[in-house]
C-alpha atoms as a PDB file:
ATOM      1  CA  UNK A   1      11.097  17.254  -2.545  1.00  0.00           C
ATOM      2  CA  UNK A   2       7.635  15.597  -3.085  1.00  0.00           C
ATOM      3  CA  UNK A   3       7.291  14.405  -6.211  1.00  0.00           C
ATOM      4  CA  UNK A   4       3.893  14.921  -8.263  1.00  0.00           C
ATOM      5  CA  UNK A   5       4.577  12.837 -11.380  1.00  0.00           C
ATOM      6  CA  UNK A   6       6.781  10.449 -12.584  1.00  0.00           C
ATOM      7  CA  UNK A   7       7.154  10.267 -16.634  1.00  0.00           C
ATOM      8  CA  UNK A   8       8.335   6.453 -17.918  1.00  0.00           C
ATOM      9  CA  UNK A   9       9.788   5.659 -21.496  1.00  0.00           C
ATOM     10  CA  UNK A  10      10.462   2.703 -22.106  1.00  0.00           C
ATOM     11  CA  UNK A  11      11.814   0.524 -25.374  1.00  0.00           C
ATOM     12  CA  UNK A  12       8.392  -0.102 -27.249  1.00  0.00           C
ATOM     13  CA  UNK A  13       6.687   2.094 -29.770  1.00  0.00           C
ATOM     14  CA  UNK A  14       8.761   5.553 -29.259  1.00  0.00           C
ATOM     15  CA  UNK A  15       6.500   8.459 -31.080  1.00  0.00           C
ATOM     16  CA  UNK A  16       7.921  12.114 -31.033  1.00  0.00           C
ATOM     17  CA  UNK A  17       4.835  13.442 -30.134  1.00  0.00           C
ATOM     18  CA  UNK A  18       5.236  12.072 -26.261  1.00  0.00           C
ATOM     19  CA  UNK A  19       7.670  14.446 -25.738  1.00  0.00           C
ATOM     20  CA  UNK A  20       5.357  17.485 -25.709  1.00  0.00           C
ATOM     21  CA  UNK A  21       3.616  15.656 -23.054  1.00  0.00           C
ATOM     22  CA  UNK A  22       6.677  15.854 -20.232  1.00  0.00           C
ATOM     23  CA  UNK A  23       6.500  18.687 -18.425  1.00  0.00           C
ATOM     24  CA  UNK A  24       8.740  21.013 -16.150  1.00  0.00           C
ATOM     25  CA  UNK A  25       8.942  19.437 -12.293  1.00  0.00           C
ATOM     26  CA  UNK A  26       8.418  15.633 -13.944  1.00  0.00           C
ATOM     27  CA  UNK A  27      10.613  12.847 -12.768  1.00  0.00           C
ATOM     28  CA  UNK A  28      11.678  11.043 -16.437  1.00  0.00           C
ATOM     29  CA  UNK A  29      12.683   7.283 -16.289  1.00  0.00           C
ATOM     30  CA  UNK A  30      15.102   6.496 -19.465  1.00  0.00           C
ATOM     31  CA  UNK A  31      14.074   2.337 -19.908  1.00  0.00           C
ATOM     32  CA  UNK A  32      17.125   0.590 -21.629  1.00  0.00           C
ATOM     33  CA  UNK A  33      17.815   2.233 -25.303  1.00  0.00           C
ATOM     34  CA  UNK A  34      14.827   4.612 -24.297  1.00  0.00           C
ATOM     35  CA  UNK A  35      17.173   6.489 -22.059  1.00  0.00           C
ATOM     36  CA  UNK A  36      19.258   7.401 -25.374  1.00  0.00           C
ATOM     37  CA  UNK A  37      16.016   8.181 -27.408  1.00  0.00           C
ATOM     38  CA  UNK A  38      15.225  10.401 -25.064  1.00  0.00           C
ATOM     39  CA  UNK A  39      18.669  11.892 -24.786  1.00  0.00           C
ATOM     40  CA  UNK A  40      18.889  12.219 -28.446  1.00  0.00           C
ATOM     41  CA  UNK A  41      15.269  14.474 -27.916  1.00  0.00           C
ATOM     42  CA  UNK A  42      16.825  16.570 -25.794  1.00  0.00           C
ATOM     43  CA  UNK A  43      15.179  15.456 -22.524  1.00  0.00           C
ATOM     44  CA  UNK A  44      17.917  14.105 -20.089  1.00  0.00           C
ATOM     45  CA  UNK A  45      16.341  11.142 -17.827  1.00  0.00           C
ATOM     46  CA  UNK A  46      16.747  11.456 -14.106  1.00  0.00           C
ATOM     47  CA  UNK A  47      17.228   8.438 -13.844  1.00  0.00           C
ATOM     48  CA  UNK A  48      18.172   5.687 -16.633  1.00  0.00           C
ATOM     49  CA  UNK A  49      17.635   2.021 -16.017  1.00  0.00           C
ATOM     50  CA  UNK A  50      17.844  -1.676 -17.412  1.00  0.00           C
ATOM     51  CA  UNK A  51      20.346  -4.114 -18.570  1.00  0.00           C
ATOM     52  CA  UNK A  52      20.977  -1.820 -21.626  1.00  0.00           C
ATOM     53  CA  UNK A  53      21.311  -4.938 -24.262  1.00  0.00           C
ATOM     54  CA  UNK A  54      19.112  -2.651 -26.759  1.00  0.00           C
ATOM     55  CA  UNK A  55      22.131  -0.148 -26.943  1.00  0.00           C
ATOM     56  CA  UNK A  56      25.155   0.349 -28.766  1.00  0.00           C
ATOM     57  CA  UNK A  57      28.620   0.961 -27.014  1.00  0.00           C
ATOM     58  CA  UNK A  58      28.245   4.417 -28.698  1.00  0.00           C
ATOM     59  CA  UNK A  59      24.740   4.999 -27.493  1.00  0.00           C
ATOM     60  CA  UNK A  60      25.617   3.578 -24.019  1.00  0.00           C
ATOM     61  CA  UNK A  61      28.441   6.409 -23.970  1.00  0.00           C
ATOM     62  CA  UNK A  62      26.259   9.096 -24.527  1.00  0.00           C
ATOM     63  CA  UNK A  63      23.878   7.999 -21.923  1.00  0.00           C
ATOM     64  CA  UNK A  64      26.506   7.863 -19.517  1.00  0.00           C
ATOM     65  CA  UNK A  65      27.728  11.077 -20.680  1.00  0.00           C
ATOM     66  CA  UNK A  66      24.402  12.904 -19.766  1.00  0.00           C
ATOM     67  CA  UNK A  67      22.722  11.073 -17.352  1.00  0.00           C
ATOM     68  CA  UNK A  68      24.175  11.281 -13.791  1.00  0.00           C
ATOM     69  CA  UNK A  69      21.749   8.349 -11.896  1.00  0.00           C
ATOM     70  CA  UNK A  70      22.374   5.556 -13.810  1.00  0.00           C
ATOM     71  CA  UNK A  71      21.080   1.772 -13.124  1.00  0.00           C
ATOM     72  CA  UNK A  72      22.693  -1.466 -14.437  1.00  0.00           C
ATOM     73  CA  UNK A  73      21.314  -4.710 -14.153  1.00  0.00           C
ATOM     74  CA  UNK A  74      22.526  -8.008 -15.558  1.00  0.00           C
ATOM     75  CA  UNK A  75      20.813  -9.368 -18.669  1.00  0.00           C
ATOM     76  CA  UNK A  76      19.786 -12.508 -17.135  1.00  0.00           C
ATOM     77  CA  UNK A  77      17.595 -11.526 -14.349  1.00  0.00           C
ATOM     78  CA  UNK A  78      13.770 -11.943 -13.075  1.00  0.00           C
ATOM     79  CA  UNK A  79      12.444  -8.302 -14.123  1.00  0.00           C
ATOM     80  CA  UNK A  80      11.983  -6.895 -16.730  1.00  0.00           C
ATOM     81  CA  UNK A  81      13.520  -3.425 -17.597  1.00  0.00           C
ATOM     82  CA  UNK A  82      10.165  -1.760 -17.385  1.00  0.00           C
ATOM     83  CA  UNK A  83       9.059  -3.669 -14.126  1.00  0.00           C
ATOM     84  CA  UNK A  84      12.411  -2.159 -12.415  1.00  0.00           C
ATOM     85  CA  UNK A  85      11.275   0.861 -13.600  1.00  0.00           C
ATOM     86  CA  UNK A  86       7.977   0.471 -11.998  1.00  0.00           C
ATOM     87  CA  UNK A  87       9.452  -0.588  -8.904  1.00  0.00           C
ATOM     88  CA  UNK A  88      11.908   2.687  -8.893  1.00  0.00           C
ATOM     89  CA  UNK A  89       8.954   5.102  -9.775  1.00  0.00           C
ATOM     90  CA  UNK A  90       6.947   3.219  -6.886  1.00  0.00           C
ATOM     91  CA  UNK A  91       9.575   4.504  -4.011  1.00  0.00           C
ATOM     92  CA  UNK A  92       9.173   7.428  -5.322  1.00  0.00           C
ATOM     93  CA  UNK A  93       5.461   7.891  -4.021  1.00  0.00           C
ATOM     94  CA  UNK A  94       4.322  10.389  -6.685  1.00  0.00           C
ATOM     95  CA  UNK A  95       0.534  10.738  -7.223  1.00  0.00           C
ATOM     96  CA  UNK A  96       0.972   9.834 -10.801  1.00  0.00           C
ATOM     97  CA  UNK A  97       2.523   7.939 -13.637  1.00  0.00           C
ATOM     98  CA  UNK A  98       2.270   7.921 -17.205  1.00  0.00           C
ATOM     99  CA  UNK A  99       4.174   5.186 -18.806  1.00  0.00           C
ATOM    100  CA  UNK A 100       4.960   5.801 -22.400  1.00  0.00           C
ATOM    101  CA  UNK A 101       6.261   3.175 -25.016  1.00  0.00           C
ATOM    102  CA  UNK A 102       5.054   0.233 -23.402  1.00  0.00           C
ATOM    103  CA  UNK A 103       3.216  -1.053 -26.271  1.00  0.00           C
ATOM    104  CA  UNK A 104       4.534  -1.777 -29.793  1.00  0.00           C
ATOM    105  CA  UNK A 105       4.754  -5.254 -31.988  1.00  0.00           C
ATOM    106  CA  UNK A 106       5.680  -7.456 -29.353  1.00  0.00           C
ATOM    107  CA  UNK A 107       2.271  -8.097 -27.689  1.00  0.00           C
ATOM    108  CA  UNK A 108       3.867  -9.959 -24.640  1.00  0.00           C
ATOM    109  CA  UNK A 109       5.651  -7.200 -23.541  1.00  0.00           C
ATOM    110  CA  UNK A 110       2.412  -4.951 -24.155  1.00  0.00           C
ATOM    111  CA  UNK A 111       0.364  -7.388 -22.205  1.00  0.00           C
ATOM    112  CA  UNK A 112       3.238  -7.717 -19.397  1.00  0.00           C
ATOM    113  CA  UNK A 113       3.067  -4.050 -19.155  1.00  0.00           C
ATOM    114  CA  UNK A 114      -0.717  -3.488 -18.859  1.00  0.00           C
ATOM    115  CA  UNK A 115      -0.616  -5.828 -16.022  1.00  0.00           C
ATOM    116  CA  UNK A 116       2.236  -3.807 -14.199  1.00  0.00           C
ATOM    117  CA  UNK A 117      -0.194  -1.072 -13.687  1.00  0.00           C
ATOM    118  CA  UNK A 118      -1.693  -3.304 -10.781  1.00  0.00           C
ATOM    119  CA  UNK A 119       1.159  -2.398  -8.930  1.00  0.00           C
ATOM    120  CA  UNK A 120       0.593   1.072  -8.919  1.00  0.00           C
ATOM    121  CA  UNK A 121      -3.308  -0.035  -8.160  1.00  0.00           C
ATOM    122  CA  UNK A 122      -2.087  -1.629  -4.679  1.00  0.00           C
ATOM    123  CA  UNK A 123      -0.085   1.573  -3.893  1.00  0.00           C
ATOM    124  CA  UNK A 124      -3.022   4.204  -4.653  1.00  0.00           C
ATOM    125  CA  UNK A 125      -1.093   5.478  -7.690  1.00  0.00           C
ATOM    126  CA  UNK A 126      -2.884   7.135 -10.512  1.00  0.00           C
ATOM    127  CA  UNK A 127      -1.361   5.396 -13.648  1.00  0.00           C
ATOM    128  CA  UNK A 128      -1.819   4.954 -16.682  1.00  0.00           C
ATOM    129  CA  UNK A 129      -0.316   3.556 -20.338  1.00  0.00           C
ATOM    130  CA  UNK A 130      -0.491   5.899 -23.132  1.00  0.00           C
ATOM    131  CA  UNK A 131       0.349   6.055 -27.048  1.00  0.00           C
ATOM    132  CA  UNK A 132      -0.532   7.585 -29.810  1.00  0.00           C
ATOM    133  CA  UNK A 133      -4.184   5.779 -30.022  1.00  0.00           C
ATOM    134  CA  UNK A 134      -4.756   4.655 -26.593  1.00  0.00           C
ATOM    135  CA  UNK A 135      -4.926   5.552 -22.728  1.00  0.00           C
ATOM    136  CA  UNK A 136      -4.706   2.361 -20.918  1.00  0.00           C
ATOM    137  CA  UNK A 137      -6.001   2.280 -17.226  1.00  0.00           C
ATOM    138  CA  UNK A 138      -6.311  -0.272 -14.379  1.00  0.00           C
ATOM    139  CA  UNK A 139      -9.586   0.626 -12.043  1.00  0.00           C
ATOM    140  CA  UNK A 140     -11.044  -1.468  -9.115  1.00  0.00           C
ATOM    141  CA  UNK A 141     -12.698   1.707  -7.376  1.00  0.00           C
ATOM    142  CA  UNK A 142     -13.944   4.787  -9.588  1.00  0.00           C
ATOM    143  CA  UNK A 143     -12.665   6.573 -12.178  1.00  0.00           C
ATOM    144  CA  UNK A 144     -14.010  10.134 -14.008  1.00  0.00           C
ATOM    145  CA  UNK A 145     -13.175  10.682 -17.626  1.00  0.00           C
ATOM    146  CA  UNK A 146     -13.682  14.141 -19.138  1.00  0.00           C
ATOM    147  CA  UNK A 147     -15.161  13.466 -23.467  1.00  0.00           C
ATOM    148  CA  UNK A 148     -12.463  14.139 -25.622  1.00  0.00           C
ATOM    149  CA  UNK A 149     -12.740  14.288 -29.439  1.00  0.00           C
ATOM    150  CA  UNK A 150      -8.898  12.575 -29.529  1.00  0.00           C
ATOM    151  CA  UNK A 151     -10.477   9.874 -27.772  1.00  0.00           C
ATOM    152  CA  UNK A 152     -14.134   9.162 -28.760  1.00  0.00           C
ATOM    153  CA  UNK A 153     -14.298   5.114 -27.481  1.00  0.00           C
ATOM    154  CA  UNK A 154     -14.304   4.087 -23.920  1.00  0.00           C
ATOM    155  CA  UNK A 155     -13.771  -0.283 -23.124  1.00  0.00           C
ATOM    156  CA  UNK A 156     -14.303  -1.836 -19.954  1.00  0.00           C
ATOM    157  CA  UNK A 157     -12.752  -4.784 -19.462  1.00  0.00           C
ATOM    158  CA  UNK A 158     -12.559  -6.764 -16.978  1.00  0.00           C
ATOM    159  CA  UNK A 159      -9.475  -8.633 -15.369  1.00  0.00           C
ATOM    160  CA  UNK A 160     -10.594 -10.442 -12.351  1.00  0.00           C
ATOM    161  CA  UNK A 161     -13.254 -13.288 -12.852  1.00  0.00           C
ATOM    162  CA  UNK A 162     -15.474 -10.902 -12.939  1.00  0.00           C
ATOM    163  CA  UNK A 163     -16.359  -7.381 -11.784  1.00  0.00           C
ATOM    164  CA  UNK A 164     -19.618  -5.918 -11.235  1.00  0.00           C
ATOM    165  CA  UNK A 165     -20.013  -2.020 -13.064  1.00  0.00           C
ATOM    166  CA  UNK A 166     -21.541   1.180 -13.407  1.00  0.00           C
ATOM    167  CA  UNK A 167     -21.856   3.484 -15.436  1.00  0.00           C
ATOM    168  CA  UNK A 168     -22.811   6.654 -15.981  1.00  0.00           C
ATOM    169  CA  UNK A 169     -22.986   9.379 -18.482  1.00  0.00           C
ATOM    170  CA  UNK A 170     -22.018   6.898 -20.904  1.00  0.00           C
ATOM    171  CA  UNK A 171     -24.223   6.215 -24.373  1.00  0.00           C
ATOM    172  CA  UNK A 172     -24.999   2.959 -22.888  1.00  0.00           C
ATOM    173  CA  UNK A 173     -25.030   2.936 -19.008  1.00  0.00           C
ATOM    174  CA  UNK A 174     -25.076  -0.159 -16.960  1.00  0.00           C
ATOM    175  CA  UNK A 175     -25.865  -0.075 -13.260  1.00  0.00           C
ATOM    176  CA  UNK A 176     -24.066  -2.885 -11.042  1.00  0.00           C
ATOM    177  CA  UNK A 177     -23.667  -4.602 -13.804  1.00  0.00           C
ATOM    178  CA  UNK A 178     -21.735  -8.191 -13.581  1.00  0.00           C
ATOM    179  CA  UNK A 179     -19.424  -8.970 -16.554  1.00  0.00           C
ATOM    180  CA  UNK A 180     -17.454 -11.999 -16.654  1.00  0.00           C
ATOM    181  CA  UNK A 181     -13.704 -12.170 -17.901  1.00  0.00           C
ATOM    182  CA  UNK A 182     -14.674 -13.290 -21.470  1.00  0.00           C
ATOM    183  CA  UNK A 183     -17.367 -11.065 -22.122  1.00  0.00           C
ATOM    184  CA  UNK A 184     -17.306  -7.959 -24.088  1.00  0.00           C
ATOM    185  CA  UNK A 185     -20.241  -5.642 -23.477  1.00  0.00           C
ATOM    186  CA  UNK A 186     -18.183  -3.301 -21.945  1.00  0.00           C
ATOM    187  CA  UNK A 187     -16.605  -2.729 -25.117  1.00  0.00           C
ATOM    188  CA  UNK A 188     -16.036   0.991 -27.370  1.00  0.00           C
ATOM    189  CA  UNK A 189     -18.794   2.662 -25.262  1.00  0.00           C
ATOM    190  CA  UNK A 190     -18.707   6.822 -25.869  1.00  0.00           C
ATOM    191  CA  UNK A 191     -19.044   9.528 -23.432  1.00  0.00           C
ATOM    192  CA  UNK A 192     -22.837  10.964 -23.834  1.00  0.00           C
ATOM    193  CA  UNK A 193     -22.158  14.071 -22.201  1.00  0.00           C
ATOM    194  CA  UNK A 194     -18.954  16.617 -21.214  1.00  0.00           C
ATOM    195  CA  UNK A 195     -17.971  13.104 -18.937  1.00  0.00           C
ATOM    196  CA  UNK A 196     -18.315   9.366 -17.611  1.00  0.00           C
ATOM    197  CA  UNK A 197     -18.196   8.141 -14.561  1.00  0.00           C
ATOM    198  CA  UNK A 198     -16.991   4.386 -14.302  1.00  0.00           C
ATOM    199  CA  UNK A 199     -17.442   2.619 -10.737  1.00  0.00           C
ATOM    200  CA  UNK A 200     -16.321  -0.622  -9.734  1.00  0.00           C
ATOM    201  CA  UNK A 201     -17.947  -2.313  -6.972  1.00  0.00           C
ATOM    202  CA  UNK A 202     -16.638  -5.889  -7.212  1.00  0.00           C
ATOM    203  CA  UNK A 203     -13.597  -6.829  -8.508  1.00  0.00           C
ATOM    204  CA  UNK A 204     -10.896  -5.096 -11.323  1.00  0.00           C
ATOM    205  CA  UNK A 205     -10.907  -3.677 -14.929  1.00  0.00           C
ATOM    206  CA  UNK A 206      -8.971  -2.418 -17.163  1.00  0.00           C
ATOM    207  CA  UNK A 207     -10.205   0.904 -18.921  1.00  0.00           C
ATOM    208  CA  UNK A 208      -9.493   1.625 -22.474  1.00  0.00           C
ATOM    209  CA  UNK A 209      -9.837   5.453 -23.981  1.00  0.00           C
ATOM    210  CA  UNK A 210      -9.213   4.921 -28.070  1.00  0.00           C
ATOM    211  CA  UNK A 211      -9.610   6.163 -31.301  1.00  0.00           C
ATOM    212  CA  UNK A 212      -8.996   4.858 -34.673  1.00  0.00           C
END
């Protein structure tokens, strides 16, 4: 069965609000203690994955009690949870992911998972990271945004060395622009009209929708 989307939750920032956002025919990865959050909110993962040192031996039993695929890994290992996750969403060739709780008060882990999203970049995979103020994306070809009033500011970013940009439909537009890694003009831009149109020609960025 081909699989369009593929939801992740993993064990950052956890907001109730995500849960409106999984839908019927979604494939929902349970990260670690995330797989019991999610339990708990009445959404049962299809698959649940990590080490699980986040969880209780009563949480663990209630995972176990509701979700049949099930992934253990040692603690001590080279990934982490979320980048197994990645890697299990990746066989799954869907044409998107959304990857929820990935950022929170540990801003290594926030920055580790931003930079997972390149994976999904070398695999043509629509991705992005989303919470309750941001939509994080990873771009090295073009990408459309619709305006939304939930998300007024639009950053461009770049990753590699530099990137060369346009832009178009934006308040301020650049055309093959080069910004270096360092350099901020390509920060909390707005969409002029009913969309923007961000291309990369050279290099990678990652794309920022915000709000206060």
């Amino acid at each position: 069965m081909e699989i369009k989307r593929v939801i992740i939750v993993t064990n950052g920032k956890l907001e109730e609000g995500l849960v409106g956002e999984i839908k019927k025919g979604d494939f929902v990865i349970g990260v670690d203690w995330a797989a019991y959050w999610l339990v708990e909110q009445n959404i049962i993962p299809d698959l649940a994955i990590g080490d699980f040192d986040s969880t209780t031996e009563e949480e663990m039993l209630v995972i176990k009690n509701n979700c049949k695929n099930i992934k253990i890994f040692e603690t001590k290992k080279d990934f982490t949870d979320t980048e197994l996750a990645v890697e299990e969403a990746i066989k799954l060739k869907p044409k998107e992911v959304i990857i929820y709780g990935a950022t929170g008060t540990r801003m290594d882990h926030t920055l580790a998972n931003i930079f997972l999203l390149e994976k999904f970049l070398e695999k043509s995979i629509f991705a992005s990271i989303r919470d309750k103020n941001n939509e994080i994306y990873l771009v090295d070809d073009k990408l459309i945004l619709k305006k939304e009033k939930d998300f007024p500011f639009v950053s461009v970013i770049p990753i590699t060395d530099l990137a060369t940009v346009s832009l178009r439909g934006f308040e301020y537009e650049l055309d093959h622009k080069v910004i270096k890694r360092g350099e901020a003009i390509g920060v909390s831009n707005e969409i002029a009209g009913e969309s923007g149109e961000i291309v990369v020609h050279q290099g990678k960025v990652m794309v920022v929708r915000s709000k206060d």
